[in-house]
Each structure stands twice: as structure tokens, then as C-alpha cells.
N, C-alpha and C. Protein backbone atom coordinates (compact mmCIF):
# COMPACT_ATOMS: atom_id res chain seq x y z
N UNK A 1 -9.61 -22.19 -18.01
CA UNK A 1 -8.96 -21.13 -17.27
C UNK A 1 -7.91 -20.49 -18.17
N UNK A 2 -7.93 -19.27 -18.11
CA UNK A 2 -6.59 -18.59 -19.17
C UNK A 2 -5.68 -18.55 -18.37
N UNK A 3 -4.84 -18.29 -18.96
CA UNK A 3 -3.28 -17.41 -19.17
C UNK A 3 -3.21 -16.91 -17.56
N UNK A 4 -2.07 -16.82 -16.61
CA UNK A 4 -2.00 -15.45 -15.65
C UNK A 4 -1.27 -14.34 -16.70
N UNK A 5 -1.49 -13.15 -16.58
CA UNK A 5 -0.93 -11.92 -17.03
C UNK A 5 -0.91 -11.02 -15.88
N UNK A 6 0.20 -10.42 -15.68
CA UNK A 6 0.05 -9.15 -15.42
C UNK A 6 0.07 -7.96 -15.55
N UNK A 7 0.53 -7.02 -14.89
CA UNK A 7 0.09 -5.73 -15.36
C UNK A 7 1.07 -4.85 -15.83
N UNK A 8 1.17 -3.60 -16.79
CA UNK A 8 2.34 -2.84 -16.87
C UNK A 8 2.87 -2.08 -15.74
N UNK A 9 4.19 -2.01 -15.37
CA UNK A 9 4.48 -1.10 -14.04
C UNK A 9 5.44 -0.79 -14.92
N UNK A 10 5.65 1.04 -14.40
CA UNK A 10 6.99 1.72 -14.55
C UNK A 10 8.00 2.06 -13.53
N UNK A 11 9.08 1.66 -14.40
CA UNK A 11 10.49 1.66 -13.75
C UNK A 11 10.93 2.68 -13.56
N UNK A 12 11.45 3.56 -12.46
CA UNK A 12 12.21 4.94 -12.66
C UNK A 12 13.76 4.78 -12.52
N UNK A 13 13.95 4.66 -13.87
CA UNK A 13 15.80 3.77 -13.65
C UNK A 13 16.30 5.52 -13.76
N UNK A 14 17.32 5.58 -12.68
CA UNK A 14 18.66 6.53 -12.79
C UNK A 14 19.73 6.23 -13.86
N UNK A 15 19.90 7.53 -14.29
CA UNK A 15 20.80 7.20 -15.55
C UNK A 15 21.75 8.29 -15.46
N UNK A 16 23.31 7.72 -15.26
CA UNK A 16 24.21 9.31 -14.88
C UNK A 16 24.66 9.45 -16.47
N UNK A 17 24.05 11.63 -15.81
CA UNK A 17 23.89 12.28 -16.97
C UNK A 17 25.23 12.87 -16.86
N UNK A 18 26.46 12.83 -16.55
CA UNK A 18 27.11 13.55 -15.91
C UNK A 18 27.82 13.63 -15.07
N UNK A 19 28.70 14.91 -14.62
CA UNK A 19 29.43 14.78 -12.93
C UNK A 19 29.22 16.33 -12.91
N UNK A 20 29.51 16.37 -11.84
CA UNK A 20 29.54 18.15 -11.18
C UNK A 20 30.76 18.47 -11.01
N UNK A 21 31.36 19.46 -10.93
CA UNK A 21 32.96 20.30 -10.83
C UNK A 21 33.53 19.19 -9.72
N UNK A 22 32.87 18.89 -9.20
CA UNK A 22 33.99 17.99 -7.78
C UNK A 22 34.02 16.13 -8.51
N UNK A 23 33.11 15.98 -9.64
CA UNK A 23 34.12 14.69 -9.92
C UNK A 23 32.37 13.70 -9.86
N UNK A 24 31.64 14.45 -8.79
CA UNK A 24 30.16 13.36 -8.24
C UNK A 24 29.27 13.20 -9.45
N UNK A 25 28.87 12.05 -9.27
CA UNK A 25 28.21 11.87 -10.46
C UNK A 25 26.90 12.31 -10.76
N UNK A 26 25.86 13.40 -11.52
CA UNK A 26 24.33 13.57 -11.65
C UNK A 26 23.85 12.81 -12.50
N UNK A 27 22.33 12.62 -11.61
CA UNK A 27 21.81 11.49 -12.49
C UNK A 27 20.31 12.06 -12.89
N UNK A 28 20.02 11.37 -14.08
CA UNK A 28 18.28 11.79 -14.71
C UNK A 28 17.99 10.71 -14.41
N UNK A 29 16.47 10.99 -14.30
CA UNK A 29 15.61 9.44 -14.06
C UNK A 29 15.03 9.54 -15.54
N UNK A 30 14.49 8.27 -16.21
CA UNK A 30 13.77 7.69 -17.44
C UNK A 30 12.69 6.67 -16.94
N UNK A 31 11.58 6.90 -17.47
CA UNK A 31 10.68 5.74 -17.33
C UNK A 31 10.38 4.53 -18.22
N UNK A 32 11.07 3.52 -17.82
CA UNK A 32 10.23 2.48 -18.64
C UNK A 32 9.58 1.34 -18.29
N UNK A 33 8.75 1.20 -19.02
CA UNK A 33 7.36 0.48 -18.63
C UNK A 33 8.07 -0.75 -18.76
N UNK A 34 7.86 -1.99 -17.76
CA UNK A 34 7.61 -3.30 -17.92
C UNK A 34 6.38 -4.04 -17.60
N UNK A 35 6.43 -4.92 -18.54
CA UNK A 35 4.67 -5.36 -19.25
C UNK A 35 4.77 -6.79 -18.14
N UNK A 36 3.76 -7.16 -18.05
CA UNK A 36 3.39 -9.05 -16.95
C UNK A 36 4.07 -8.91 -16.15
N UNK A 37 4.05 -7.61 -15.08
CA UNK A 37 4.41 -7.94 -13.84
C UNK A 37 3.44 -8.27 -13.09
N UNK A 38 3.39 -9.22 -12.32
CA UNK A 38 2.59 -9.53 -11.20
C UNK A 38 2.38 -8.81 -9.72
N UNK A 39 1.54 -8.37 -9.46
CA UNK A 39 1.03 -7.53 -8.21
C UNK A 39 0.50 -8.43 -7.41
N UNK A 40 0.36 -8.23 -6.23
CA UNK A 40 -0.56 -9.07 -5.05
C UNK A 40 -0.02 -8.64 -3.92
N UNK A 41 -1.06 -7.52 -2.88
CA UNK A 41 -0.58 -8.00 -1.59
C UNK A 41 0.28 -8.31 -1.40
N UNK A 42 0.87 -8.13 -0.26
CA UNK A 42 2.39 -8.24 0.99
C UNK A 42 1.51 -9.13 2.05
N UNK A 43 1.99 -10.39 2.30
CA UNK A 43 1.32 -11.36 3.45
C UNK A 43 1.93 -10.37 4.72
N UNK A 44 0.83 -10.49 5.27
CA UNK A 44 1.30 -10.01 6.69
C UNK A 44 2.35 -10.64 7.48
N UNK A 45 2.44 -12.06 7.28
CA UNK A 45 3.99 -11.92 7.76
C UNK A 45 5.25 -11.27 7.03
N UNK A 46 5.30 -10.93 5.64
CA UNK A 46 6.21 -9.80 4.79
C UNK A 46 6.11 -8.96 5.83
N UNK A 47 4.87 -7.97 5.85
CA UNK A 47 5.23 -6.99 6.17
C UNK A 47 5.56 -6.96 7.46
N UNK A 48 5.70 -7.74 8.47
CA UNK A 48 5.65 -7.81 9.83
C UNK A 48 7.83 -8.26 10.33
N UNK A 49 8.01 -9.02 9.01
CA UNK A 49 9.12 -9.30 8.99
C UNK A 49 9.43 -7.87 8.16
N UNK A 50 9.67 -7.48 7.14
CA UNK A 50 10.49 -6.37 6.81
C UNK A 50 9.78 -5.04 7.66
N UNK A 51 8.84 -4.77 8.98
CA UNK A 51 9.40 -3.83 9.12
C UNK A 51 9.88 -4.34 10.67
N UNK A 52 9.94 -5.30 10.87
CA UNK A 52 11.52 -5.31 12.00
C UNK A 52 12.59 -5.79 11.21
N UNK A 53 12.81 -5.68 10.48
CA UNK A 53 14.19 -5.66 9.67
C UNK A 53 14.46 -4.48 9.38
N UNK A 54 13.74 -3.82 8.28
CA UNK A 54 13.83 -2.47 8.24
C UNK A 54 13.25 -1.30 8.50
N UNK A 55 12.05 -1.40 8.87
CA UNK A 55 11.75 -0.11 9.44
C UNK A 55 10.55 -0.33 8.38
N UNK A 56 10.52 -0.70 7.25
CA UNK A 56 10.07 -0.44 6.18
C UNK A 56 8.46 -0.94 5.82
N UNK A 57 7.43 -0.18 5.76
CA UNK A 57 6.04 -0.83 5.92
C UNK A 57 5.58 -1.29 4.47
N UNK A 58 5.96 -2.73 3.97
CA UNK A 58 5.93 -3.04 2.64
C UNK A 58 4.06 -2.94 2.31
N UNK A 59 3.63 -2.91 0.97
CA UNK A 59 2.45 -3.11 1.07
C UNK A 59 1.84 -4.01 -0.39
N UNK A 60 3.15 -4.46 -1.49
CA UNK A 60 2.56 -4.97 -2.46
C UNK A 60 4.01 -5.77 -2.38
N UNK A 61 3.87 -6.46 -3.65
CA UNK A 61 5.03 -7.87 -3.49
C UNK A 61 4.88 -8.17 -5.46
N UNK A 62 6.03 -7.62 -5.70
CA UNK A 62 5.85 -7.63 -7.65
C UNK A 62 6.73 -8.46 -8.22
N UNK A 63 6.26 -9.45 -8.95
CA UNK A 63 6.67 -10.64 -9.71
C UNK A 63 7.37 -10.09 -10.86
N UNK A 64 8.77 -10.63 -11.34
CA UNK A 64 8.91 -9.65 -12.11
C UNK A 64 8.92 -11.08 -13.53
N UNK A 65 9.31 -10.35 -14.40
CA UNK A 65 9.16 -11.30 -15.73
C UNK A 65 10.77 -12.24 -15.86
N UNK A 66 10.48 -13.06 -16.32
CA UNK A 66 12.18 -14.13 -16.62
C UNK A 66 12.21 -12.71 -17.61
N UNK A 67 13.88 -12.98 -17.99
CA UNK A 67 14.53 -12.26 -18.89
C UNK A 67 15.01 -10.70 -18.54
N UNK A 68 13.83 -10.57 -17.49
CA UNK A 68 13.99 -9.09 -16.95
C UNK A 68 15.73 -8.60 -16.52
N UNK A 69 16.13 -7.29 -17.37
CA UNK A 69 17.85 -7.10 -16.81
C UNK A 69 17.74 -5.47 -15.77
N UNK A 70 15.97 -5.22 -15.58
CA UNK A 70 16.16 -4.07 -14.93
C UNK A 70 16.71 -4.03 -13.46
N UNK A 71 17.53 -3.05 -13.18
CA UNK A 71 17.83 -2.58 -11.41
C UNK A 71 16.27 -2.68 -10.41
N UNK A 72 16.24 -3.10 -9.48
CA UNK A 72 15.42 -3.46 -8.69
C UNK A 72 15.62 -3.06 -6.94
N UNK A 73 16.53 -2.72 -6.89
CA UNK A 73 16.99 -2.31 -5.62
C UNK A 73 16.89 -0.86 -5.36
N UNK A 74 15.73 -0.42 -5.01
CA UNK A 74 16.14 0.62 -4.15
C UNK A 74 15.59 1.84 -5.69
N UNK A 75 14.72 0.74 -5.84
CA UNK A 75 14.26 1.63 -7.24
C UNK A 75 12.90 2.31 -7.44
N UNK A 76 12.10 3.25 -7.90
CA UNK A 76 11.15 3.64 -8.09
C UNK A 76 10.02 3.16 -8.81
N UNK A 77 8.95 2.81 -8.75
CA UNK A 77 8.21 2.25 -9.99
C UNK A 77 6.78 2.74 -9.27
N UNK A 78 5.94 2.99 -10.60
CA UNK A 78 4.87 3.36 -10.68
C UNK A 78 3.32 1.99 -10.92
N UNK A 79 2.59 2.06 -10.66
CA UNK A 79 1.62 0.93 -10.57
C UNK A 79 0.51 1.36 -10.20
N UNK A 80 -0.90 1.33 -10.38
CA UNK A 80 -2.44 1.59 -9.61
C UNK A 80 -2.36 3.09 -9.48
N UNK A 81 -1.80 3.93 -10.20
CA UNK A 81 -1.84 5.51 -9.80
C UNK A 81 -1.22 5.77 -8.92
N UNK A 82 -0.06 5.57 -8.97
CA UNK A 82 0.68 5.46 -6.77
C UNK A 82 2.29 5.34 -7.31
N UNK A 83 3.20 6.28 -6.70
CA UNK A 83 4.28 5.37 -7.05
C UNK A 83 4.60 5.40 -5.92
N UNK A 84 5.76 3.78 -5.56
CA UNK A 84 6.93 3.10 -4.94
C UNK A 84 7.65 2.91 -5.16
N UNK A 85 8.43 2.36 -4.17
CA UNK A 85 9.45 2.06 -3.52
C UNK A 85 10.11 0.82 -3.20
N UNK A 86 11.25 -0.33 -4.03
CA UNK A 86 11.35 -1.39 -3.75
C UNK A 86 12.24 -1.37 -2.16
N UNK A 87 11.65 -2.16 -1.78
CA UNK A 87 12.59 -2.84 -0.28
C UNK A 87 13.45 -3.56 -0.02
N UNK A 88 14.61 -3.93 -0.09
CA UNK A 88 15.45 -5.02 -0.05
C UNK A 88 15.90 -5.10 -1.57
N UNK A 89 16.44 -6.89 -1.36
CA UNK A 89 16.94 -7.06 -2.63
C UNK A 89 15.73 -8.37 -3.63
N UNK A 90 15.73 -8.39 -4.98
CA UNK A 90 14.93 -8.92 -5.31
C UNK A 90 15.52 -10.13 -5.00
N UNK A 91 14.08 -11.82 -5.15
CA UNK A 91 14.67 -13.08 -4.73
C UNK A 91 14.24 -13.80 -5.76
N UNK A 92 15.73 -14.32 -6.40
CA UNK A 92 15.63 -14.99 -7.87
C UNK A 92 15.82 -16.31 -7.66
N UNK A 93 14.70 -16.88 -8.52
CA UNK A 93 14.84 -18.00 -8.65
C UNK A 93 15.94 -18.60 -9.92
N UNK A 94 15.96 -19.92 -10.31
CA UNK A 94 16.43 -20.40 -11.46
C UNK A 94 15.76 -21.10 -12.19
N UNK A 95 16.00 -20.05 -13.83
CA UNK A 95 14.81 -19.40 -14.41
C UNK A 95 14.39 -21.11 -15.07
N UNK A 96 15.33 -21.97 -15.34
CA UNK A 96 14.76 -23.27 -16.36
C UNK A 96 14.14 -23.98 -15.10
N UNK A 97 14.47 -24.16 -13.89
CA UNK A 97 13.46 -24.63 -12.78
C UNK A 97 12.11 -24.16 -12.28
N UNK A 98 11.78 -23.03 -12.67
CA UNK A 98 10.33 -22.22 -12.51
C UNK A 98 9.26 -22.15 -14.03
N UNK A 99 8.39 -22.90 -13.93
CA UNK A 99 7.34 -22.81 -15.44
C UNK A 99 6.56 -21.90 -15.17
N UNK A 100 6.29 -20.69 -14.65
CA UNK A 100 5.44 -19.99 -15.15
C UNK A 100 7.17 -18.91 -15.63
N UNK A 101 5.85 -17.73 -16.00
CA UNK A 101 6.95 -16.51 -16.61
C UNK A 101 7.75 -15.68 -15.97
N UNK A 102 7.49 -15.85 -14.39
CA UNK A 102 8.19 -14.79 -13.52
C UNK A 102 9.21 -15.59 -13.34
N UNK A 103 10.14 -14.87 -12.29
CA UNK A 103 11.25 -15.88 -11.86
C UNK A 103 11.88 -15.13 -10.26
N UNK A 104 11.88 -13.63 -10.66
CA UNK A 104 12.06 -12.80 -9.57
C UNK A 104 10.94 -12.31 -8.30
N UNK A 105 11.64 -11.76 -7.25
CA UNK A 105 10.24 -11.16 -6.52
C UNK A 105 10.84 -9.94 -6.07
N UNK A 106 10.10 -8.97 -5.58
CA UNK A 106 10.62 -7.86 -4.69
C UNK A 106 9.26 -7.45 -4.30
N UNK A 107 9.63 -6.81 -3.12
CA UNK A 107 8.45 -5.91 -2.16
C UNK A 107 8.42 -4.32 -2.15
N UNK A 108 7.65 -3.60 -2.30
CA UNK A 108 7.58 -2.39 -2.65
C UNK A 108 6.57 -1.83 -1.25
N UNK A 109 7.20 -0.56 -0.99
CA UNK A 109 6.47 0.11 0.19
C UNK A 109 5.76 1.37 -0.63
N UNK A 110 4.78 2.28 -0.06
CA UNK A 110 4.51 3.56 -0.66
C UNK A 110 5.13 4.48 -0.45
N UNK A 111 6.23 5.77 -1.63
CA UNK A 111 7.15 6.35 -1.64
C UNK A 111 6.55 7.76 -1.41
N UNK A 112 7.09 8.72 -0.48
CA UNK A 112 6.24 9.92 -0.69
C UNK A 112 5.52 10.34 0.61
């Protein structure tokens, strides 16, 4: 049996370019790709629990890599030709207690 790998997804991190005459801050988005993220389905109890929590109809659930320092909340990312939408906050484990390569999780709904 090989390796698990996963797949590249892009990040749409906000980056303030700036402020406007009143002080508020503008922001550009940048894309960058992170490589062995893991995809799979949202168990129907996910999605059944986050959308009476939030409203929010999750539909994938992305593993993210140890080492990873990207924003995850409330962030954009691209995957399967589709982009989303993370839900909540990601749920980290501790990274020398987990042997495979992920360590994080978050749930992503479809944005749009």
C-alpha cells in the first residue's frame, strides 16, 4: 500500500494593501497553493451539526499539512474547480502526538 497524499488547494489569503482617507484598512487577495491537503466528504453528522450551529451547509472537511502557518478561518480556497469557504475554526491536534502528516482540520462550505 503507498503513501496517503493529497491534493494541491489554493489559499485566498487577504493581504492589507493599505488604508483609505478614514484610517480603514484595504486589502488584496494572493493565491497560494498548499500541496497534501487532504479532501473527503463532510459526515453527515458535520454537516447536520454545523448547520444548526451555523446556518452553514458544510460539504468537504480538509486536512491540512503539520507545519502549515496559513489563516484558516473564514478563508477562501480553491479545490476540484469550485471555490470555498472555511466554516468555523480549524481543530488542531498536537503535532509530535499525530504520525501521519496532517495535524489540522477545517470544514469548507460552497462560496458563491
Amino acid at each position: 500500500m503507498g503513501k496517503l497524499k493529497g491534493i494541491t488547494v489554493t489559499v485566498i489569503e487577504k493581504i492589507e494593501a493599505g488604508k483609505d482617507p478614514f484610517g480603514t484598512p484595504i486589502y488584496a487577495e494572493s493565491e497560494v497553493e498548499i500541496q497534501n491537503v487532504l479532501v473527503s466528504p463532510s459526515t453527515t453528522q458535520d454537516v447536520i451539526d454545523q448547520l444548526s450551529l451555523t446556518g452553514k451547509k458544510v460539504s468537504y472537511t480538509l486536512a491540512i499539512p503539520k507545519k502549515d502557518t496559513h489563516k484558516w478561518v473564514n478563508t477562501k480556497v480553491k479545490f476540484y474547480g469550485e471555490t470555498w469557504q472555511t466554516v468555523g475554526y480549524p481543530i488542531e491536534g498536537i503535532e509530535e502526538l499525530i504520525p501521519l502528516d496532517w495535524n489540522k482540520k477545517v470544514m469548507v462550505e460552497r462560496y458563491g
